[in-house]
C-alpha atoms as a PDB file:
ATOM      1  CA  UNK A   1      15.682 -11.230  -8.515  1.00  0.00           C
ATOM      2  CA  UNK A   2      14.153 -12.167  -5.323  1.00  0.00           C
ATOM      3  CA  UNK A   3      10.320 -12.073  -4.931  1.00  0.00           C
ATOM      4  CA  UNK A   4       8.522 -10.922  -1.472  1.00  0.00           C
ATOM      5  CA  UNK A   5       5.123 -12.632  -0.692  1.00  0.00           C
ATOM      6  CA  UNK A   6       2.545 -12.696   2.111  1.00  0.00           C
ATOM      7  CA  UNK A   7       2.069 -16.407   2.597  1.00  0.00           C
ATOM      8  CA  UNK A   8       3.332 -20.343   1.968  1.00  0.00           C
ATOM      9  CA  UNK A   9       0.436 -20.554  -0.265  1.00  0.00           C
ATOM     10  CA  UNK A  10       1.082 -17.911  -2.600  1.00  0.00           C
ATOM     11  CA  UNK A  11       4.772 -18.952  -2.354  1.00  0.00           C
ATOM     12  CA  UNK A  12       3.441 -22.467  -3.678  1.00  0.00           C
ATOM     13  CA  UNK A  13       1.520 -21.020  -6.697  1.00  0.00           C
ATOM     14  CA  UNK A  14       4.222 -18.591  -8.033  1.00  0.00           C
ATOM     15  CA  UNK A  15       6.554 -21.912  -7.599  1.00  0.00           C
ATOM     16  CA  UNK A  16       4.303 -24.017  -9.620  1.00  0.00           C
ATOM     17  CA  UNK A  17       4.595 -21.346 -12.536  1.00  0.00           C
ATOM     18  CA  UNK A  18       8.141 -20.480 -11.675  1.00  0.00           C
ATOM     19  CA  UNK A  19       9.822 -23.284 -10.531  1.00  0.00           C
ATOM     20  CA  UNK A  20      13.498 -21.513 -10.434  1.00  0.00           C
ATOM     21  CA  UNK A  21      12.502 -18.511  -8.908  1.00  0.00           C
ATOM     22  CA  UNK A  22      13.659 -17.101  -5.250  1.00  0.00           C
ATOM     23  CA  UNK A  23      11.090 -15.624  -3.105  1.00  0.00           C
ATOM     24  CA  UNK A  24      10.313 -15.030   0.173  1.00  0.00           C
ATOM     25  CA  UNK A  25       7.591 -15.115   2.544  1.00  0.00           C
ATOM     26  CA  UNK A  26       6.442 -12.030   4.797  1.00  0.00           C
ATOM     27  CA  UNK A  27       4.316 -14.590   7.004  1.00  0.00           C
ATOM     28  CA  UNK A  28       1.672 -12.236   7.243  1.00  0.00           C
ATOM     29  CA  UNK A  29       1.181  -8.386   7.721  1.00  0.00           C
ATOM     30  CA  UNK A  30       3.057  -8.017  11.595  1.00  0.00           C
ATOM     31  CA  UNK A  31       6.433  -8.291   8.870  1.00  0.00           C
ATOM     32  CA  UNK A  32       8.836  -8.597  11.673  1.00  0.00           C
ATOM     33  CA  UNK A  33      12.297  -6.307  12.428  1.00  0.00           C
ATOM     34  CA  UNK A  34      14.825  -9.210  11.448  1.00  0.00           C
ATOM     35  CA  UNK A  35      12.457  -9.815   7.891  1.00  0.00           C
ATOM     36  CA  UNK A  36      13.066  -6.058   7.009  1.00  0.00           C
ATOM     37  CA  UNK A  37      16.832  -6.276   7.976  1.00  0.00           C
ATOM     38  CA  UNK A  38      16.790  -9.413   5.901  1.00  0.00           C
ATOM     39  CA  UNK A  39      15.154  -7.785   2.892  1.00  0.00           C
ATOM     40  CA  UNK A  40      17.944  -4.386   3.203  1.00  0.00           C
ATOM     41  CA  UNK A  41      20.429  -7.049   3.074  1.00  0.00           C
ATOM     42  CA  UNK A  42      19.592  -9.030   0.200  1.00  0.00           C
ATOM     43  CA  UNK A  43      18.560  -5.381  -1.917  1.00  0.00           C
ATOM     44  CA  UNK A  44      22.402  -4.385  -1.974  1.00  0.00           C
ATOM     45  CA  UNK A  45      22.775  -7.160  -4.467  1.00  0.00           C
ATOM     46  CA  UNK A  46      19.478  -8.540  -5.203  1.00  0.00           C
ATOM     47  CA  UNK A  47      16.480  -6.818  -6.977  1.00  0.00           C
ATOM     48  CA  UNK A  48      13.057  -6.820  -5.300  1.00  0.00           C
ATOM     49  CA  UNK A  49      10.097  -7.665  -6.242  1.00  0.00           C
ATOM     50  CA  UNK A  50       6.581  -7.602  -4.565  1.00  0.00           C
ATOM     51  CA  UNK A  51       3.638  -9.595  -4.938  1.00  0.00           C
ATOM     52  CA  UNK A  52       1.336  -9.110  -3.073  1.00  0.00           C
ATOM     53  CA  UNK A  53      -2.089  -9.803  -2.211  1.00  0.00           C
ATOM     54  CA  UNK A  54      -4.607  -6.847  -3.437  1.00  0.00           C
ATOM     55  CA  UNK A  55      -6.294  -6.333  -0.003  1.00  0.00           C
ATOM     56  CA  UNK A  56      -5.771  -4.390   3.014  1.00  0.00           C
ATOM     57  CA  UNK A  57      -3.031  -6.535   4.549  1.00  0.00           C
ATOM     58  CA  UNK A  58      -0.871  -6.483   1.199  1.00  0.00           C
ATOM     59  CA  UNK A  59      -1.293  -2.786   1.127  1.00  0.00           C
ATOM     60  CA  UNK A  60      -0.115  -2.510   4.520  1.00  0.00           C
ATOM     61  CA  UNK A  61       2.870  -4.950   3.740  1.00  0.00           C
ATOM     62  CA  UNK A  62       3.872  -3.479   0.350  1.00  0.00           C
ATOM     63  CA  UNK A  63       4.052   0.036   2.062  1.00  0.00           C
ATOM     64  CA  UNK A  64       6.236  -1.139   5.240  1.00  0.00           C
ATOM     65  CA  UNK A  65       8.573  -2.842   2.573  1.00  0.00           C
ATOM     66  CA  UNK A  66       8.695   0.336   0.576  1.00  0.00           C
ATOM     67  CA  UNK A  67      10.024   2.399   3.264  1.00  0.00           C
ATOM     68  CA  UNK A  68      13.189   0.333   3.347  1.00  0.00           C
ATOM     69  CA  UNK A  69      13.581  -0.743  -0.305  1.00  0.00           C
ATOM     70  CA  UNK A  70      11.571   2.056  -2.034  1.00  0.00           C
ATOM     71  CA  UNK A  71      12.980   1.479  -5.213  1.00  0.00           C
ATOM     72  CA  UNK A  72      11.431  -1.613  -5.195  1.00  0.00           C
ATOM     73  CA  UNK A  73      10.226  -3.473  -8.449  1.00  0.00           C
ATOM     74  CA  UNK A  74       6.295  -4.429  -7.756  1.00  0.00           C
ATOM     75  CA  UNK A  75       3.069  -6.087  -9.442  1.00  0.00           C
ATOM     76  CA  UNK A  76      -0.487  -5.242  -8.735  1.00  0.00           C
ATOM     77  CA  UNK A  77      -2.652  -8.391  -8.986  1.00  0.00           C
ATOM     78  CA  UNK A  78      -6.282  -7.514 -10.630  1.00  0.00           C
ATOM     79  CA  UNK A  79      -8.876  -7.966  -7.447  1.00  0.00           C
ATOM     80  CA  UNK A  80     -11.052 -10.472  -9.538  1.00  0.00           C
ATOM     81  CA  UNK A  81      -8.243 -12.396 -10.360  1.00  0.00           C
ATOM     82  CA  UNK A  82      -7.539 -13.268  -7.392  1.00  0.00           C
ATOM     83  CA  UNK A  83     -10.644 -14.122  -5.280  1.00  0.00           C
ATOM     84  CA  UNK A  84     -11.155 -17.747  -4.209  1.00  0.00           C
ATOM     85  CA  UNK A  85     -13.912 -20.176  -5.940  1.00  0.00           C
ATOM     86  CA  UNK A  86     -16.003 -19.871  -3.182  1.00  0.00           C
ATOM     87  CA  UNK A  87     -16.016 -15.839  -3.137  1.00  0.00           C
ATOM     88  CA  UNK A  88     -15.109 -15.321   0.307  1.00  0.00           C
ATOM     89  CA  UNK A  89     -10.891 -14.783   0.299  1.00  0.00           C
ATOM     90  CA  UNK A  90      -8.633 -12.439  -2.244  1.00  0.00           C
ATOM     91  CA  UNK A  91      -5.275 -13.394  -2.643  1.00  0.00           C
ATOM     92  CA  UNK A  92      -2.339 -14.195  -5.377  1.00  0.00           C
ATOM     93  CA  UNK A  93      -2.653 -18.512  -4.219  1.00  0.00           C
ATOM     94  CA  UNK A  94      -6.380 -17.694  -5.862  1.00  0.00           C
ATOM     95  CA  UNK A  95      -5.178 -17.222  -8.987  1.00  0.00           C
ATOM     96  CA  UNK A  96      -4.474 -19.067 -12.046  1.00  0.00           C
ATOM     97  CA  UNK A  97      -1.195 -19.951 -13.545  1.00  0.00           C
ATOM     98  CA  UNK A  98      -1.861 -18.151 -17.118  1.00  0.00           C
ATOM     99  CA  UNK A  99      -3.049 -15.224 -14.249  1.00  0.00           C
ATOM    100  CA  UNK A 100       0.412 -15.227 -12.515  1.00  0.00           C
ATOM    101  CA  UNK A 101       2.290 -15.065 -15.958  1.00  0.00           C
ATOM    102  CA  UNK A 102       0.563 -12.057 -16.834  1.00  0.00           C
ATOM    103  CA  UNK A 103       0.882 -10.647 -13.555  1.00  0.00           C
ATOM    104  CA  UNK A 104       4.706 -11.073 -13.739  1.00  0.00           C
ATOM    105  CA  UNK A 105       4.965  -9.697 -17.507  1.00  0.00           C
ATOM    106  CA  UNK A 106       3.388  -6.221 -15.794  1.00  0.00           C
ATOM    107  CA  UNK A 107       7.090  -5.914 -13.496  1.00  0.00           C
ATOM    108  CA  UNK A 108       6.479  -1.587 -12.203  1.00  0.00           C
ATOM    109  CA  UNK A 109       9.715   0.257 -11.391  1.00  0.00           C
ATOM    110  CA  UNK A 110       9.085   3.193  -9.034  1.00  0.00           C
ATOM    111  CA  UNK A 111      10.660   6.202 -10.846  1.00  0.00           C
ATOM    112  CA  UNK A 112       8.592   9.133  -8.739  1.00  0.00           C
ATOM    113  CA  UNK A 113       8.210  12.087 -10.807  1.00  0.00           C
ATOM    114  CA  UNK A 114       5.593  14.464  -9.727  1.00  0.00           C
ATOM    115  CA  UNK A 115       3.427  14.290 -12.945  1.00  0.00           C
ATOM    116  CA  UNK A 116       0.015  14.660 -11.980  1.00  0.00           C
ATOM    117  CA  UNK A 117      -1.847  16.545  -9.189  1.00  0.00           C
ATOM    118  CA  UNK A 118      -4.954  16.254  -6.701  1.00  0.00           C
ATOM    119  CA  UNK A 119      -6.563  18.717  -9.558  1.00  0.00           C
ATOM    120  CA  UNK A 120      -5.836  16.498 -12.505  1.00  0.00           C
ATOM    121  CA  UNK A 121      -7.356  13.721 -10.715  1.00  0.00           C
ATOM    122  CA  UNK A 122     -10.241  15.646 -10.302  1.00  0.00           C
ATOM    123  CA  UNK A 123     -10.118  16.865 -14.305  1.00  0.00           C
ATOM    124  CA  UNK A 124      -9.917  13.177 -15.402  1.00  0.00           C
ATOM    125  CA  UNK A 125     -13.221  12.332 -13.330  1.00  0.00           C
ATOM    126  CA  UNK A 126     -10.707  10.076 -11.515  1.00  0.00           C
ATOM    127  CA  UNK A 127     -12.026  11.720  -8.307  1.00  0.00           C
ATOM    128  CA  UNK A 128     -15.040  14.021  -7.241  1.00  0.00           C
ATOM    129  CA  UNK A 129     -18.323  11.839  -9.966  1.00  0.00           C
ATOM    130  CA  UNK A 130     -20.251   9.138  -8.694  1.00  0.00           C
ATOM    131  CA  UNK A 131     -17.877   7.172 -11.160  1.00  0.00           C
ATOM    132  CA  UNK A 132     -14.915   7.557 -10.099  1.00  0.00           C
ATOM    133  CA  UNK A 133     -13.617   4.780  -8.329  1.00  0.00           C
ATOM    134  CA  UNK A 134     -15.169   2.394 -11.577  1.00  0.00           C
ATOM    135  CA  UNK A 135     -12.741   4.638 -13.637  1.00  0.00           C
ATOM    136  CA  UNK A 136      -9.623   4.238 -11.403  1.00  0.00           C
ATOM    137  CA  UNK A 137     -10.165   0.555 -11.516  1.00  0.00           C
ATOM    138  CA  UNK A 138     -10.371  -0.052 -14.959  1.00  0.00           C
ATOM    139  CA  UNK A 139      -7.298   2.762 -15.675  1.00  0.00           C
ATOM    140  CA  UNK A 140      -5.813   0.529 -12.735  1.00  0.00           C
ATOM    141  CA  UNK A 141      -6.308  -2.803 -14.353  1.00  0.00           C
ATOM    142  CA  UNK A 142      -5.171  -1.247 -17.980  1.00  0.00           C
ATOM    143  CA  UNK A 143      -1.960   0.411 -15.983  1.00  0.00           C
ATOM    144  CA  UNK A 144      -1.206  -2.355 -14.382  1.00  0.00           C
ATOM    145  CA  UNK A 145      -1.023  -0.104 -10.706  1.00  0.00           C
ATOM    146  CA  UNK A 146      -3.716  -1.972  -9.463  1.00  0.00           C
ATOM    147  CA  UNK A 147      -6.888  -0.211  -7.790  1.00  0.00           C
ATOM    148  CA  UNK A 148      -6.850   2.610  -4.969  1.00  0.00           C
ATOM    149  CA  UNK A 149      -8.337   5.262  -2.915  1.00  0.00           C
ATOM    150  CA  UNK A 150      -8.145   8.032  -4.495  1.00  0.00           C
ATOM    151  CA  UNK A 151      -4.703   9.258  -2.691  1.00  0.00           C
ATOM    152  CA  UNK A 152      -2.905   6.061  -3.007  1.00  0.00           C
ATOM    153  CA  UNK A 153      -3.491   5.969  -6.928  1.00  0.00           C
ATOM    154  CA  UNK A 154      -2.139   9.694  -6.976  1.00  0.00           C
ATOM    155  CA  UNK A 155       1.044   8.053  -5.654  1.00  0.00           C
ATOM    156  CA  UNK A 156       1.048   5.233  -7.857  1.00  0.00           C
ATOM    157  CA  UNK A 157       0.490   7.531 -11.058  1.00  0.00           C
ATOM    158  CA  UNK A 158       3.289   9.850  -9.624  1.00  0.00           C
ATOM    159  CA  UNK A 159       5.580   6.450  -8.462  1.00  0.00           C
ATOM    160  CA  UNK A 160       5.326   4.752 -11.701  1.00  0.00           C
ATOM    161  CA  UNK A 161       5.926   8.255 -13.083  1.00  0.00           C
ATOM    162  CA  UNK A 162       2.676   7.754 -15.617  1.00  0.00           C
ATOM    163  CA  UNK A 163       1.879  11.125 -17.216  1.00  0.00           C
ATOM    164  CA  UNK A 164      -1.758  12.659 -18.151  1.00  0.00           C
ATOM    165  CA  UNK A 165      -0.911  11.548 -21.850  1.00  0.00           C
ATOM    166  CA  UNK A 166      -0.817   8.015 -20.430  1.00  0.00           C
ATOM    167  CA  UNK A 167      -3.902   8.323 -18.373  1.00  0.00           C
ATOM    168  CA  UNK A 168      -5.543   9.694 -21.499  1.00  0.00           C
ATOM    169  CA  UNK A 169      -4.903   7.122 -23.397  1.00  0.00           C
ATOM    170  CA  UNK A 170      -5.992   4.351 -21.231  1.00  0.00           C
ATOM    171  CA  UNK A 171      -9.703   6.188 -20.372  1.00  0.00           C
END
């Protein structure tokens, strides 16, 4: 198992809980041709996992790495968990060891299956109320998917191949 992450610091904190573990580092959200022909290279007899940072840059890294390893293992670090002391940066380095362990314990598998629809969404209040983002935060956090717009959680739900009986039971 290799693990993919943004930065030398978060390389440094997975390290200090996982001392024996390989991972890599994307150097920041430009992730660069010869890093994605690295990363095809290493998934024909490596698995993949991503950790990254729960912020617009991550995002934009985890879905460039999906398009050439889309099957992919990946965790989705909790926002709160991983904002600095002071308040003013997000990011998996932020967080604390017992944090990471949990974080790794939640290891996602993309198995797509189209389960649930724009409609259910809106069904499940998990788009159209005034609560609706609250709600797809906390069924993020309990899903372990992580938070989303509304169309990127639709994905997730579908990715992760979560059904309405799992939503359900996580409201």
């Amino acid at each position: 198992m290799i693990v993919i992450v943004e930065g030398k610091n978060d390389y440094n904190k997975i390290k200090s809980v996982y001392p024996n573990l390989s991972i890599l580092i994307t150097n920041g959200s430009a992730v660069s041709d010869e890093f994605l022909d690295l990363v095809k290279k290493i998934r024909e007899t490596n698995q993949i996992v991503l950790c990254l940072d729960p912020d617009y840059a991550g995002e934009k890294i985890r879905k460039t790495l999906l398009s050439v390893v889309p099957n992919a293992y990946q965790v989705f670090a909790d926002r709160e968990r991983a904002i600095s002391k002071n308040g003013k940066k997000i990011g998996i380095e932020h967080m604390s060891q017992d944090d990471i362990r949990k974080l790794f314990s939640k290891i996602m598998i993309s198995d797509y299956h189209e389960n649930i629809t724009m409609n259910d969404m809106y069904d499940l209040g998990l788009i159209g109320s005034s609560d609706s983002a609250l709600k797809r935060e906390e069924l993020g956090k309990k899903l372990g998917i992580g938070y989303a717009n509304a169309k990127q959680f639709l994905r997730r739900l579908n990715m992760f191949n979560i059904t309405i009986e799992d939503i359900k039971r996580n409201l």
